[in-house]
PDB file of N, CA and C in Angstrom:
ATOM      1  N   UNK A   1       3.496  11.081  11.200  1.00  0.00           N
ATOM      2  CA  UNK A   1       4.339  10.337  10.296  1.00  0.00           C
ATOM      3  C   UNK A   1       4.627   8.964  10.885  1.00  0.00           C
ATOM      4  N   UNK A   2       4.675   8.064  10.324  1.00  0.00           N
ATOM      5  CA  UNK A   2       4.899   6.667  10.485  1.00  0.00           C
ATOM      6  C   UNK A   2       6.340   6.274  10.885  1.00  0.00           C
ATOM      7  N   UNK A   3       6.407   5.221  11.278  1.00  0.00           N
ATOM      8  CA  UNK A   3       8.077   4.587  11.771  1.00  0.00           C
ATOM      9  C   UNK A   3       8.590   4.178  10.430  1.00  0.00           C
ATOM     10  N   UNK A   4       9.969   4.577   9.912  1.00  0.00           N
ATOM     11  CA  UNK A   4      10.320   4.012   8.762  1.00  0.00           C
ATOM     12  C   UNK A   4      11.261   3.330   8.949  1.00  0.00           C
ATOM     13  N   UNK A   5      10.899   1.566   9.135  1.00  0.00           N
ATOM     14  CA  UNK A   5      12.168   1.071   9.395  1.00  0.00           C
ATOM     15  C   UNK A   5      13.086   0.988   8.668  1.00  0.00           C
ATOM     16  N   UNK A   6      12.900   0.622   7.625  1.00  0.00           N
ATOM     17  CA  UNK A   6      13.567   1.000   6.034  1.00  0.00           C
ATOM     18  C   UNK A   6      14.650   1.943   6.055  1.00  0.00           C
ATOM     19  N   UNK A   7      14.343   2.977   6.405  1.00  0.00           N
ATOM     20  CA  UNK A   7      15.145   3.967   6.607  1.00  0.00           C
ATOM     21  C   UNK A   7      15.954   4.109   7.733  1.00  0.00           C
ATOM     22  N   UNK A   8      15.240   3.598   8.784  1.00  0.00           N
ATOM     23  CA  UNK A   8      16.067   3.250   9.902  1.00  0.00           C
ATOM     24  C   UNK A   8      17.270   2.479   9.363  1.00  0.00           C
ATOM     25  N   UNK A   9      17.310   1.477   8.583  1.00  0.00           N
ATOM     26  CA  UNK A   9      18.260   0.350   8.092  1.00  0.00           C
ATOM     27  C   UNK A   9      19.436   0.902   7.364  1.00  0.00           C
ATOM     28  N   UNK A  10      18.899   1.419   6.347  1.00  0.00           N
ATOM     29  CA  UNK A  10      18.925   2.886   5.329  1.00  0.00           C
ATOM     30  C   UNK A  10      20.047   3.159   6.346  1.00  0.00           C
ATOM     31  N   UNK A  11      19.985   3.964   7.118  1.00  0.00           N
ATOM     32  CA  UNK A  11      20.814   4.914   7.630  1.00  0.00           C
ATOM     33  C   UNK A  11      21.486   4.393   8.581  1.00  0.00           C
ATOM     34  N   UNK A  12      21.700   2.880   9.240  1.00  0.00           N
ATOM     35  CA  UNK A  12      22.626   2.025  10.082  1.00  0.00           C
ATOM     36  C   UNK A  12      23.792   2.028   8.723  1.00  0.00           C
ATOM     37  N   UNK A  13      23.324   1.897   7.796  1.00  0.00           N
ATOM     38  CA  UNK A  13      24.438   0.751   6.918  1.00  0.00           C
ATOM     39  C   UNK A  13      25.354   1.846   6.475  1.00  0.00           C
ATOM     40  N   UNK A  14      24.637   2.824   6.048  1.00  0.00           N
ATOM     41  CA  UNK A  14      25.248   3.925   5.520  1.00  0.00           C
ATOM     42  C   UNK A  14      26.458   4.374   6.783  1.00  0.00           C
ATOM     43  N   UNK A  15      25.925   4.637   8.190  1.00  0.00           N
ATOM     44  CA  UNK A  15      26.613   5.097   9.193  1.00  0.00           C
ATOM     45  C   UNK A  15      27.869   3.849   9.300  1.00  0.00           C
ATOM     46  N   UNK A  16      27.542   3.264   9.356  1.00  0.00           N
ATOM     47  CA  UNK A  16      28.829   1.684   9.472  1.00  0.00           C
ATOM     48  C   UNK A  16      29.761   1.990   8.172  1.00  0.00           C
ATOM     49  N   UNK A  17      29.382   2.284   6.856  1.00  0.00           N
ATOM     50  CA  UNK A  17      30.114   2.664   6.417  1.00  0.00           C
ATOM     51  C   UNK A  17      31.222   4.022   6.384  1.00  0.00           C
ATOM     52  N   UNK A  18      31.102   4.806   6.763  1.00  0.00           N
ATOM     53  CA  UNK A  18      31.768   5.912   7.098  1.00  0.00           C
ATOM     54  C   UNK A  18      32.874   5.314   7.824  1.00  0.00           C
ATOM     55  N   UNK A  19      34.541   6.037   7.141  1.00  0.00           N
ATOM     56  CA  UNK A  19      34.992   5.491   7.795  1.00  0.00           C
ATOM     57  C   UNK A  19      36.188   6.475   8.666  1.00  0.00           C
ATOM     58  N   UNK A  20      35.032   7.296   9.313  1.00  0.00           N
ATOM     59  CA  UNK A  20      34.730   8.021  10.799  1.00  0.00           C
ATOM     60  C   UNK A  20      33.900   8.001  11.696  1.00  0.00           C
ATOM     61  N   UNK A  21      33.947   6.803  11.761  1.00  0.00           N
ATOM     62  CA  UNK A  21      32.660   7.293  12.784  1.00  0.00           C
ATOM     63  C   UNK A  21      33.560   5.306  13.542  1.00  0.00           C
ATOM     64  N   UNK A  22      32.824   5.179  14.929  1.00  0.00           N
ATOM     65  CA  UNK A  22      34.024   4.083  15.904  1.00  0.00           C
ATOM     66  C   UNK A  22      33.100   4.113  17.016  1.00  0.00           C
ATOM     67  N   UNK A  23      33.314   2.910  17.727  1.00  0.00           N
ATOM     68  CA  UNK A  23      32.430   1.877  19.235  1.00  0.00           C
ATOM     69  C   UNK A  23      33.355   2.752  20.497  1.00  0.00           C
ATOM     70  N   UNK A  24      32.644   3.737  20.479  1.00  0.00           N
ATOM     71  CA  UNK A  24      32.824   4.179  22.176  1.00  0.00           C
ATOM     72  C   UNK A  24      31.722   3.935  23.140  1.00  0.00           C
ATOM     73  N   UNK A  25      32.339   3.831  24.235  1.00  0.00           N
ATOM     74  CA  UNK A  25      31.178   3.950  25.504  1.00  0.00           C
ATOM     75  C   UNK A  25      31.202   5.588  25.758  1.00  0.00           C
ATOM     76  N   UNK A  26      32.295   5.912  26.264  1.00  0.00           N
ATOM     77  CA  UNK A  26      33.050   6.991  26.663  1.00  0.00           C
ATOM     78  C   UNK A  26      32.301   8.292  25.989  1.00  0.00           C
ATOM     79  N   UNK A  27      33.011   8.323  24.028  1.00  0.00           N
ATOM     80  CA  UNK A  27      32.064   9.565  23.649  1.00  0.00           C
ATOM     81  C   UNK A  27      30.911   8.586  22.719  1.00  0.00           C
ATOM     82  N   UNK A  28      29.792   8.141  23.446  1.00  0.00           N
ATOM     83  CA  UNK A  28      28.919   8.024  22.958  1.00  0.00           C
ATOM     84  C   UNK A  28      28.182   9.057  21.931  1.00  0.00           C
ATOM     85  N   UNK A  29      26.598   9.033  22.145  1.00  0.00           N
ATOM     86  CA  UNK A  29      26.078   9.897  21.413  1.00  0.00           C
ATOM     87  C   UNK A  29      26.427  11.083  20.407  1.00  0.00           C
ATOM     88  N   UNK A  30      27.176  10.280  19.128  1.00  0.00           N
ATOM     89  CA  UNK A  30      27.661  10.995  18.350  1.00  0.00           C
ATOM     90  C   UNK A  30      28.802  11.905  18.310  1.00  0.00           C
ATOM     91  N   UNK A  31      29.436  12.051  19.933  1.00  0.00           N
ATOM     92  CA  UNK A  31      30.402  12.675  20.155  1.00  0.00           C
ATOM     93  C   UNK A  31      31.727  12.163  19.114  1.00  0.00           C
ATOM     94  N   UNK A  32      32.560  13.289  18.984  1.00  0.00           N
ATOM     95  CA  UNK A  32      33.516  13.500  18.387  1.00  0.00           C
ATOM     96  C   UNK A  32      34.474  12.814  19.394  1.00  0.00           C
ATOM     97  N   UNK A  33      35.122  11.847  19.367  1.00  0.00           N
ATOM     98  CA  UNK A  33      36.684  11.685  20.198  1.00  0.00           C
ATOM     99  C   UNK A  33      37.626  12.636  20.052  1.00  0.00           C
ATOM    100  N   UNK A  34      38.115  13.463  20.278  1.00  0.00           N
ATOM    101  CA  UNK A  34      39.399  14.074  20.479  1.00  0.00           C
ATOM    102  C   UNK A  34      40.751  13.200  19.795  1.00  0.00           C
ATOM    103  N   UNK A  35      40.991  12.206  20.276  1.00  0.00           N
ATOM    104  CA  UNK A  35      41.857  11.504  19.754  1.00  0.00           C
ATOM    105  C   UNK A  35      42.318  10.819  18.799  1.00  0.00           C
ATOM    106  N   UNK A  36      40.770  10.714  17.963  1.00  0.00           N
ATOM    107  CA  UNK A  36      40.732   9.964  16.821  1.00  0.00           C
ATOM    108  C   UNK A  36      40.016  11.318  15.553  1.00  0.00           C
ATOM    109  N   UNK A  37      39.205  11.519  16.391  1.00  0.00           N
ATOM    110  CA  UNK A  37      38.652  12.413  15.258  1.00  0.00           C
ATOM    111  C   UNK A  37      37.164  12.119  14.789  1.00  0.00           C
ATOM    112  N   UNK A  38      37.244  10.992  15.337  1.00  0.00           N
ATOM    113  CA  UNK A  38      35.718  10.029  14.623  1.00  0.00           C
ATOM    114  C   UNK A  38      34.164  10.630  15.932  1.00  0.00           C
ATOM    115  N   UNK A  39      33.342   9.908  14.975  1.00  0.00           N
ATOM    116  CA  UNK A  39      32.377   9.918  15.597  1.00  0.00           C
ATOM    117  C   UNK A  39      32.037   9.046  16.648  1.00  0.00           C
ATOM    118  N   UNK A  40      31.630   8.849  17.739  1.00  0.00           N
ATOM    119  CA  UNK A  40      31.244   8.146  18.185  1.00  0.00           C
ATOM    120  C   UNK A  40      29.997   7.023  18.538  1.00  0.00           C
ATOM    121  N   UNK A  41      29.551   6.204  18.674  1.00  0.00           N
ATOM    122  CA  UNK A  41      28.663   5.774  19.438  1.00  0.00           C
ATOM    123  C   UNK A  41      29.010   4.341  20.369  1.00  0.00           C
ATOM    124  N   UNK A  42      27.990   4.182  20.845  1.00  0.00           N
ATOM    125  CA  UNK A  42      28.132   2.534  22.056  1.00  0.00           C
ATOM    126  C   UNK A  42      26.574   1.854  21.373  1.00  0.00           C
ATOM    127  N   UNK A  43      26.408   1.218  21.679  1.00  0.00           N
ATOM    128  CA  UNK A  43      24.987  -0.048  21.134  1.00  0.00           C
ATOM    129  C   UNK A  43      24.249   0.760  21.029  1.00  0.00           C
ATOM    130  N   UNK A  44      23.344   1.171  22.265  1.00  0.00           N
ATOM    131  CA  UNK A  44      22.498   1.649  22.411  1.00  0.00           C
ATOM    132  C   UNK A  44      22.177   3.256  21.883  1.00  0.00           C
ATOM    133  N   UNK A  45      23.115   4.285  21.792  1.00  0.00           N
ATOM    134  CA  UNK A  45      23.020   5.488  21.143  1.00  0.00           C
ATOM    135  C   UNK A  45      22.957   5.173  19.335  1.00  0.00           C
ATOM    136  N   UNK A  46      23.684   4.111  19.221  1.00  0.00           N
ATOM    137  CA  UNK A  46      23.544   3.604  17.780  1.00  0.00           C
ATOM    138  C   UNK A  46      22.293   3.473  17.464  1.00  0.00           C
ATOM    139  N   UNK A  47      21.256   2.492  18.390  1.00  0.00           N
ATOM    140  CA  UNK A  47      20.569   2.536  17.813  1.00  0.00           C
ATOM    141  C   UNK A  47      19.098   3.151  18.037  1.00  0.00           C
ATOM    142  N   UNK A  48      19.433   4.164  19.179  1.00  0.00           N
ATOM    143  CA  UNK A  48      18.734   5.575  19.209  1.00  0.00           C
ATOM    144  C   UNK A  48      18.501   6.225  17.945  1.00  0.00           C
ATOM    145  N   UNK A  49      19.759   6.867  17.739  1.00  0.00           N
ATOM    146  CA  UNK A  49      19.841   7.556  16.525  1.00  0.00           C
ATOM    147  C   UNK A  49      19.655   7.052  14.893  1.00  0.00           C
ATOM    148  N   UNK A  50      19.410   6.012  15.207  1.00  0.00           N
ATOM    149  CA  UNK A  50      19.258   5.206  13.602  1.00  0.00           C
ATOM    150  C   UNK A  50      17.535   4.825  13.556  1.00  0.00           C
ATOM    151  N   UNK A  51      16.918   5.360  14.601  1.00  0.00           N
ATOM    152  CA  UNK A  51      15.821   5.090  14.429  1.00  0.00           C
ATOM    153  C   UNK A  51      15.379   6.630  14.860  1.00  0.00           C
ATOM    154  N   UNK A  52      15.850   7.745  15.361  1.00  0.00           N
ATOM    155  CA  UNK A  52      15.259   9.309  15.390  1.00  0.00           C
ATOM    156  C   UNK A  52      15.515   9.245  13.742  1.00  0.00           C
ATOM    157  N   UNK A  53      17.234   9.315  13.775  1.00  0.00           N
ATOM    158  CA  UNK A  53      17.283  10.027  12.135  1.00  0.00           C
ATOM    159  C   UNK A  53      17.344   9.326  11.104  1.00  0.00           C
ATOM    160  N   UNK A  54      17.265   8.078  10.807  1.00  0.00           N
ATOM    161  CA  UNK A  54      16.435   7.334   9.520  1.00  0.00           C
ATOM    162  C   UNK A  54      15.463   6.917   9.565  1.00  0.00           C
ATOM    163  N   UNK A  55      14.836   6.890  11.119  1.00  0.00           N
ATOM    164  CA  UNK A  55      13.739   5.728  11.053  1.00  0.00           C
ATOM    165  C   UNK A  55      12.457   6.898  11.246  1.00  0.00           C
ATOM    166  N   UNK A  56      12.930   8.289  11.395  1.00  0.00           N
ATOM    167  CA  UNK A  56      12.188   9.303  11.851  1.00  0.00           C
ATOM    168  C   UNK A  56      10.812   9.096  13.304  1.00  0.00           C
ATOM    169  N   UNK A  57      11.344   8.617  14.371  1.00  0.00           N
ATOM    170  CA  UNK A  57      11.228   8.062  16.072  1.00  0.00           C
ATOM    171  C   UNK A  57      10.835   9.135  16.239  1.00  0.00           C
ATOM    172  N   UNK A  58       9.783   9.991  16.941  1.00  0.00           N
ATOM    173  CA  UNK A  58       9.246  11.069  17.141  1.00  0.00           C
ATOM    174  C   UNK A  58       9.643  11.117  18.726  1.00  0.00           C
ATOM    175  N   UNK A  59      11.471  11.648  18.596  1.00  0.00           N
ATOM    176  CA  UNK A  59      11.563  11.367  20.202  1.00  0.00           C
ATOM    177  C   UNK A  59      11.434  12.567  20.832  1.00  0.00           C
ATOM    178  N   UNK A  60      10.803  13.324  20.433  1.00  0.00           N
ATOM    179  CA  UNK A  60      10.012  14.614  21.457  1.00  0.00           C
ATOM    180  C   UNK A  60       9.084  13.709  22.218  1.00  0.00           C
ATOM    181  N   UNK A  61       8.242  13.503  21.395  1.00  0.00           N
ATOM    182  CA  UNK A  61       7.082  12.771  22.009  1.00  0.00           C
ATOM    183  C   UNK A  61       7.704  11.614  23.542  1.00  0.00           C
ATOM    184  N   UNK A  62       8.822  11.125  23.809  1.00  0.00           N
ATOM    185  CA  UNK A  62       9.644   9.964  24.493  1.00  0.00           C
ATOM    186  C   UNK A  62       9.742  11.235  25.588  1.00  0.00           C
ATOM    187  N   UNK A  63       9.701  12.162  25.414  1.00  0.00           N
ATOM    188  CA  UNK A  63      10.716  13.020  26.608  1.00  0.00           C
ATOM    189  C   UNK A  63      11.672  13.487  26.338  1.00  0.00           C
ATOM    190  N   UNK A  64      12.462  13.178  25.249  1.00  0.00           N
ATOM    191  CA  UNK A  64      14.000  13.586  24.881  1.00  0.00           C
ATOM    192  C   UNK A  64      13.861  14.673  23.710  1.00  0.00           C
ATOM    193  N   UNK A  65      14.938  15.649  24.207  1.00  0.00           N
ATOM    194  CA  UNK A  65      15.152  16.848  22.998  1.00  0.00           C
ATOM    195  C   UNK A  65      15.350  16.550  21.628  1.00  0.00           C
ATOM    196  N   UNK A  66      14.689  16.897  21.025  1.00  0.00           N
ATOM    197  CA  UNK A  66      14.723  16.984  19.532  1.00  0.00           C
ATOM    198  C   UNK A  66      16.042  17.699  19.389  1.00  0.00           C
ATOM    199  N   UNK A  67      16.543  18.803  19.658  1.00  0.00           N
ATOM    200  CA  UNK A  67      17.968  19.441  19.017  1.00  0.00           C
ATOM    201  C   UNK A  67      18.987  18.001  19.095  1.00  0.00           C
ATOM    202  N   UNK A  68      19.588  17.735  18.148  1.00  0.00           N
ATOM    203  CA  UNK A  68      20.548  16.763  17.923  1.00  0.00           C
ATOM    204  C   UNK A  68      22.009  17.543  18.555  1.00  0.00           C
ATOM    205  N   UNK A  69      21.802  18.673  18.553  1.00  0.00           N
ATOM    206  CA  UNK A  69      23.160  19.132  19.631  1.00  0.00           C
ATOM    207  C   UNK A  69      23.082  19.078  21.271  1.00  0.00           C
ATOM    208  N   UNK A  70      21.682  18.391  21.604  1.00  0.00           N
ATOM    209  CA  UNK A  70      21.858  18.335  22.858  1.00  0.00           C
ATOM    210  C   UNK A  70      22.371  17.042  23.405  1.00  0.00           C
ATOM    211  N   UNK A  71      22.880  16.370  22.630  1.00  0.00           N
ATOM    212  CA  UNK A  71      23.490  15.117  22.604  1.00  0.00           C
ATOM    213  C   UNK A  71      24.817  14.870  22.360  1.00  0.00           C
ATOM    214  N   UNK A  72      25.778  16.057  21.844  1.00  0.00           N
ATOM    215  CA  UNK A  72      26.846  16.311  22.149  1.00  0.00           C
ATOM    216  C   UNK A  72      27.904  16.352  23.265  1.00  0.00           C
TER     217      UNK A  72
END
């Protein structure tokens, strides 16, 4: 399957909109804050995940687990 940046985009704008989800370093990778309730990310897990799960990034293939709970 091909890189869909489109969808990658697709699914930044959508995620920015939610209004749970917030700029941690701390609980990055999608983690839940405790304190807020929200989702997390920092730059770079942002834009990990906006290119595994909209842009469909074949990050098995990278070395990294496909289960999205191992990123919890």
């Amino acid at each position: 399957m091909a890189f869909n940046l489109q969808g990658m985009y697709d699914w930044a704008v959508l995620e920015c909109q939610r209004t749970d989800v917030a700029y941690s370093q701390r609980y990055r990778n999608q983690q839940v804050n405790p304190d807020t309730g929200k989702t997390c990310y920092d730059c770079s897990s942002f834009t990990f995940f906006a290119a595994w799960l909209g842009g469909g990034l074949d990050v098995g293939a990278l070395g990294y687990s496909t289960d999205i709970n191992a990123y919890h």
